[in-house]
Protein backbone atom coordinates (compact mmCIF):
# COMPACT_ATOMS: atom_id res chain seq x y z
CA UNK A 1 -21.63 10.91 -5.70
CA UNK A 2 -20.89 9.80 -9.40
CA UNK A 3 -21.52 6.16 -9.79
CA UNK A 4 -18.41 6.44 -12.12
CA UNK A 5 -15.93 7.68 -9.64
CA UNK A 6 -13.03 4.98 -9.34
CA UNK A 7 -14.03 3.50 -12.47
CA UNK A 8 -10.78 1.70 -13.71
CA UNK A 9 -9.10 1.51 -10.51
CA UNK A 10 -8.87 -1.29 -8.06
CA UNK A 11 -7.91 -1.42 -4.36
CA UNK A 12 -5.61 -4.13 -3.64
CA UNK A 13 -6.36 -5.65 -0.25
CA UNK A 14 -4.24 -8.00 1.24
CA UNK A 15 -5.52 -9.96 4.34
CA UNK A 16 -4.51 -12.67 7.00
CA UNK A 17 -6.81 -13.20 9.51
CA UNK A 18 -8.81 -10.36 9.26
CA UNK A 19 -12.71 -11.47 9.45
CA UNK A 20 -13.84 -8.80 11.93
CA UNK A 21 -12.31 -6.02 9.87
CA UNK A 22 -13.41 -7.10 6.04
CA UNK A 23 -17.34 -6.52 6.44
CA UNK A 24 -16.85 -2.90 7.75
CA UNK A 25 -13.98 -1.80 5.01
CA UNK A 26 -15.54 -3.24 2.11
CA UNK A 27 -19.06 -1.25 2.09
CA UNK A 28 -16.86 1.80 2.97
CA UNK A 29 -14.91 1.69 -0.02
CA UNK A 30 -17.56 0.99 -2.27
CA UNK A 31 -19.21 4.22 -0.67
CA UNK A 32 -16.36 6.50 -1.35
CA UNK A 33 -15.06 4.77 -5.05
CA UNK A 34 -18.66 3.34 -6.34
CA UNK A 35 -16.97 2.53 -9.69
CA UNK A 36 -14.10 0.93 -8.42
CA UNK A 37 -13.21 -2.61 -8.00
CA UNK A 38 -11.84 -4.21 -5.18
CA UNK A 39 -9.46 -7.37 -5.09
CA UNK A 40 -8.64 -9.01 -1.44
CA UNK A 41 -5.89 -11.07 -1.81
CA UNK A 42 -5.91 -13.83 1.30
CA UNK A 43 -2.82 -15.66 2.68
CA UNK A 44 -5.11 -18.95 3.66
CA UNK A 45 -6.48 -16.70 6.65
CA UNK A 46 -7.04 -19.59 9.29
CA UNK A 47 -9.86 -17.26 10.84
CA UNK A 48 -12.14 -17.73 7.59
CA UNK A 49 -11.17 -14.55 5.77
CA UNK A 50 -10.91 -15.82 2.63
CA UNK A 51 -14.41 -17.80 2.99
CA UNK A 52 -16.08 -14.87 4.14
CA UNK A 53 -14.79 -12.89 0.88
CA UNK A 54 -15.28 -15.45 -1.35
CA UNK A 55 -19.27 -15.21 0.39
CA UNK A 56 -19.28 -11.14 -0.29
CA UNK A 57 -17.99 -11.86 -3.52
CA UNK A 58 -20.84 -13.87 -5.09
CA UNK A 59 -23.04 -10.67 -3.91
CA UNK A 60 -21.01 -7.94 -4.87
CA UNK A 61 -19.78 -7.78 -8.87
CA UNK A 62 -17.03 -5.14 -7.93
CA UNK A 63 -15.38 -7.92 -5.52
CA UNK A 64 -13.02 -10.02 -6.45
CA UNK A 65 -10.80 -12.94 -4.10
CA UNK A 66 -7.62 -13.77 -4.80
CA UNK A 67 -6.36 -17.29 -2.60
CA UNK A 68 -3.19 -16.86 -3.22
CA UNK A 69 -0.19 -19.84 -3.21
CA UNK A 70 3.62 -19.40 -2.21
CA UNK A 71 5.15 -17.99 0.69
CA UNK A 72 3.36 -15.48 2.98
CA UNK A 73 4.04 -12.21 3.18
CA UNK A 74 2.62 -8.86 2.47
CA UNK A 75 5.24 -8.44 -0.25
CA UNK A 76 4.17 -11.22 -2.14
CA UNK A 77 0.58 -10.65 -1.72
CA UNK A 78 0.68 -7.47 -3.23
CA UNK A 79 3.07 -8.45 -5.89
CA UNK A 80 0.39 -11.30 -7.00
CA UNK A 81 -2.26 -8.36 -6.88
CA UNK A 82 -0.66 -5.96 -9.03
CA UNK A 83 0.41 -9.55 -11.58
CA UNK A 84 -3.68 -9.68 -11.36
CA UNK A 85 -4.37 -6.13 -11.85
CA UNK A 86 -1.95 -5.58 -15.05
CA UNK A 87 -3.45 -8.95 -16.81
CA UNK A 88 -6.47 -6.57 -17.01
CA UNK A 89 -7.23 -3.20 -17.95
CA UNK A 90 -7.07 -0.91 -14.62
CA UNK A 91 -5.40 2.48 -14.66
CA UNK A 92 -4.93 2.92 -10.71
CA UNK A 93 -4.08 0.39 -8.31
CA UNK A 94 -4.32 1.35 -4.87
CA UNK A 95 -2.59 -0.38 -1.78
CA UNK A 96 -4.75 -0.52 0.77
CA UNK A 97 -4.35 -2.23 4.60
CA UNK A 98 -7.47 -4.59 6.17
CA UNK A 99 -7.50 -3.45 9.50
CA UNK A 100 -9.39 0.07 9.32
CA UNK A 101 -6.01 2.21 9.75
CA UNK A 102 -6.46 3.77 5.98
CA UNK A 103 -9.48 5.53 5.94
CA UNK A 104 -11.64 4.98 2.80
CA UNK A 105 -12.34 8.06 2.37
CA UNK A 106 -8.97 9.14 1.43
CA UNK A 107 -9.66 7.03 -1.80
CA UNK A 108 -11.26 9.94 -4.35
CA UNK A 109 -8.15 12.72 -3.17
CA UNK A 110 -5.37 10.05 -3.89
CA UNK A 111 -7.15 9.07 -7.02
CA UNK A 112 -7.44 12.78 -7.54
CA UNK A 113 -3.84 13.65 -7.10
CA UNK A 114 -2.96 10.78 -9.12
CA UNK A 115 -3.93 12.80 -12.19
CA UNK A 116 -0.75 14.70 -11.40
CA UNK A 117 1.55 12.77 -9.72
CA UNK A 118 2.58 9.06 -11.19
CA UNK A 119 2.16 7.58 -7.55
CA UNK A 120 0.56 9.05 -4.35
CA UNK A 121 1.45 8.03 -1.34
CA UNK A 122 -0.95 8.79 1.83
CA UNK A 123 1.57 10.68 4.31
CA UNK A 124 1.32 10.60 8.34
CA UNK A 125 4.41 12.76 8.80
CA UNK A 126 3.29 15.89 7.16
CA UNK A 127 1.09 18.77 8.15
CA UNK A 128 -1.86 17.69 8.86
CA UNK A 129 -1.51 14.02 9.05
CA UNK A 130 -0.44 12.11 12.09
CA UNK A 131 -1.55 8.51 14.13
CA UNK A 132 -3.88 7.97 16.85
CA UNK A 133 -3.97 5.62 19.55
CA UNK A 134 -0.37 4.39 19.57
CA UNK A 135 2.20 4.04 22.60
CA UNK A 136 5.33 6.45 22.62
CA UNK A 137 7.35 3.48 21.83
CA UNK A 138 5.68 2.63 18.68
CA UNK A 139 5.52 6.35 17.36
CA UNK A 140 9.57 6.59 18.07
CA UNK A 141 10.07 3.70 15.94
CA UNK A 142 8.07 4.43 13.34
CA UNK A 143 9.70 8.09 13.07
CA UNK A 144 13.18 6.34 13.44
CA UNK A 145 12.63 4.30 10.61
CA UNK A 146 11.72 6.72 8.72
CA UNK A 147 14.00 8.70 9.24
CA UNK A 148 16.85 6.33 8.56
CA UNK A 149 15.50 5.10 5.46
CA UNK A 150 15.28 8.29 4.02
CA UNK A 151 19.31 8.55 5.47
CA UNK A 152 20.17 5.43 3.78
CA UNK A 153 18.24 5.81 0.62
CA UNK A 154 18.88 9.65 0.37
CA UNK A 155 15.33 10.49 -0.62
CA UNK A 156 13.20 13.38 1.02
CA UNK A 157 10.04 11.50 0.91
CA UNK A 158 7.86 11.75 4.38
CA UNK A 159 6.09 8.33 4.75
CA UNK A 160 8.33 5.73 3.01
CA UNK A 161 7.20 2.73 5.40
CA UNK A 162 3.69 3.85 4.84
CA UNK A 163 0.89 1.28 2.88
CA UNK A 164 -1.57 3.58 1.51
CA UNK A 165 -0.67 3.80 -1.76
CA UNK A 166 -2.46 4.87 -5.19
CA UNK A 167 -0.13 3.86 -8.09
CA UNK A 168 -0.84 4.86 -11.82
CA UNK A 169 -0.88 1.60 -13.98
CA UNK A 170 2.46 3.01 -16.30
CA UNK A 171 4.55 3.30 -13.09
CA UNK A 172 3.63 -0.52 -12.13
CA UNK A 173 4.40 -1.72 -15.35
CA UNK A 174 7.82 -0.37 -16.15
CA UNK A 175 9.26 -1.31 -12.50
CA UNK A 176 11.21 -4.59 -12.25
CA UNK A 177 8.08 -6.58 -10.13
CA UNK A 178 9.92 -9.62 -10.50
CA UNK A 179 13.32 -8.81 -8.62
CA UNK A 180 11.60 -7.48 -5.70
CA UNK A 181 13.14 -9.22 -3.20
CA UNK A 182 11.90 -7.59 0.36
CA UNK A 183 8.53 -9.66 1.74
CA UNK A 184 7.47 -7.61 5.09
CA UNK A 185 7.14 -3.68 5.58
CA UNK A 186 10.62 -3.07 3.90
CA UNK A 187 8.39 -3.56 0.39
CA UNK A 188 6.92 -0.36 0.83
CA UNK A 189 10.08 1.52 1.01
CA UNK A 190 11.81 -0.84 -1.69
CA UNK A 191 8.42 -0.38 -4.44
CA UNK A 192 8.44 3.82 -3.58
CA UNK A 193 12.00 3.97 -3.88
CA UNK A 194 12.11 2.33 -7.54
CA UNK A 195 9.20 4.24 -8.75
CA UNK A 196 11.80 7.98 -7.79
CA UNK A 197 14.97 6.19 -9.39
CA UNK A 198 12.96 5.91 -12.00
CA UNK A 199 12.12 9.48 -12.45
CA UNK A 200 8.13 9.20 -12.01
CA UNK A 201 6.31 11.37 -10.64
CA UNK A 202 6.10 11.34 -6.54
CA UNK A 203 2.92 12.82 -4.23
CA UNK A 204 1.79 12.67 -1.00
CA UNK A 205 -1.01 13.67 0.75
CA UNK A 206 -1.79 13.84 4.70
CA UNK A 207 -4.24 11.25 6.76
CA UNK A 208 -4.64 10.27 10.53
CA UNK A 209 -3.56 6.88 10.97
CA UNK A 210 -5.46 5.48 13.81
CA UNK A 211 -4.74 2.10 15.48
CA UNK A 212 -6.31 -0.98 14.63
CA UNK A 213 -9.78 -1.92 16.48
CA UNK A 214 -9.93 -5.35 15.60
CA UNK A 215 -6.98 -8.33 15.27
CA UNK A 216 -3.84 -7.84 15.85
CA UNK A 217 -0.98 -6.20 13.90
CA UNK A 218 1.49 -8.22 11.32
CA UNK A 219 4.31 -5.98 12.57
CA UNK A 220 7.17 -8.03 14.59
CA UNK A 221 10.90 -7.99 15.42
CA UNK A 222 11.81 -10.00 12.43
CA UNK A 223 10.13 -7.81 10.10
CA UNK A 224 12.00 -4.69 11.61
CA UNK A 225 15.03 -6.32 10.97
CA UNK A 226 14.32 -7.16 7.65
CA UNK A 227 13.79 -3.49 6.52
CA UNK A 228 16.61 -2.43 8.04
CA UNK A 229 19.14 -5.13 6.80
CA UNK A 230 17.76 -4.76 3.66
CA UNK A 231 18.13 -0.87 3.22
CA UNK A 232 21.43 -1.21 2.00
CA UNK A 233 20.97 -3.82 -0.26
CA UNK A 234 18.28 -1.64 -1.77
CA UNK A 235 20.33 1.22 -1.77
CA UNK A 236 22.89 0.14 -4.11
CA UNK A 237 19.83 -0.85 -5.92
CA UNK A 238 18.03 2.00 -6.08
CA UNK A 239 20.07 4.86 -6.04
CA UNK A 240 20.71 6.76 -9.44
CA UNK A 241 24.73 6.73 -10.73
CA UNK A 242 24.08 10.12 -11.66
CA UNK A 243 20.98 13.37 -10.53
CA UNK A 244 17.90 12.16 -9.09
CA UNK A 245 15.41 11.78 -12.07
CA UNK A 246 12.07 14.26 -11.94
CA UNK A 247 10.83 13.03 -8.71
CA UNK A 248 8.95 15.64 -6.82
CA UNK A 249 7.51 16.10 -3.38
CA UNK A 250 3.92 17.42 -3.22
């Protein structure tokens, strides 16, 4: 494999409390983006995350540790990643989960479809994606809420709650960073949906989701309710006065 592939991009990686998971992602994307950077972005892990990263760090030039201040949330995380990412020169900024559910080696088709589409989003509800090792109840809700936010927001986009993201650096820049308001899972659907109302350029590509090994998920009740509540605000936010701009579906 090229030494050059990913060269330019960086995987965001935000992580609370996930020490067990960090040593076995990291190597893996190096092995599937060898030119790419990677910046984990810590939440004051009490485990020792961000100690352990800052340790990888001073061995590996391609990683990078962001401690970051202000309130938690995965929102804000990866809004002070992409801040970090844009003061520099990357052209692709992936969004990328700790806990082993992406698969790395995903990375060189998303970056590969990203020469076509302005942002890629890795797809579980398509053919031939899907999830592994959950409970009925989990899959239900995770189709329901997909389902209504693609009601609510009227957009035919497959995955919207999905994290696995590869974003071109133009579609980053020209979206309105600083008004995103939504902090929990609801910032994937809000950050997809402005990139369409802005007319760029929309992909997705199938992968298996399989359940986390190690820790435990960030998911809860409160975060649920904070995507739904805050569809509608984001609708009236999002959705175009007029025709949908050039948005496409792969």
């Amino acid at each position: 494999m090229s030494a050059a592939l990913g060269a330019g991009a960086l995987v965001v990686v935000p992580t609370l409390n996930e020490i067990d998971n960090l040593p076995r992602l990291l190597p893996a994307i190096f092995a599937a983006l060898p030119g790419a950077h990677v910046l984990v972005v810590d939440d004051h892990s009490p485990d020792g995350t961000g100690a352990l990263a800052d340790a990888l760090a001073r061995a590996e030039p391609r990683l990078f540790v962001l401690h970051r201040q202000g309130p938690p949330g995965l929102g804000p995380a990866y809004l002070a990643g992409f801040a970090w990412a844009l003061d520099r020169d990357y052209q692709h900024i992936f969004e990328m989960d700790a806990d082993l559910s992406h698969p790395p080696d995903l990375l060189p088709a998303l970056l590969h479809a990203a020469e076509r589409y302005d942002l890629v989003l890795g797809c579980r509800y398509m053919p031939g994606g899907g999830v592994s090792g959950w409970g009925l109840h989990r899959r239900l809700l995770s189709r329901l809420g997909n389902t209504y936010a693609r009601l609510v927001l009227g957009l035919p986009l497959r995955d919207l709650t999905g994290g696995y993201k590869c974003f071109r650096r133009s579609v980053l820049a020209a979206l309105p960073l600083d008004r995103v308001q939504t902090r929990g899972y609801a910032f994937q659907i809000e950050l997809t949906a402005l990139a369409w109302r802005r007319g760029f350029l929309v992909g997705e590509l199938p992968f298996c989701f399989p359940d986390r090994a190690h820790g435990q998920s960030k998911m809860s009740l409160r975060i649920a309710g904070e995507a739904a509540v805050g569809l509608w605000k984001m609708r009236s936010d999002v959705l175009p006065s007029g025709p949908v701009g050039p948005g496409e579906v792969r």
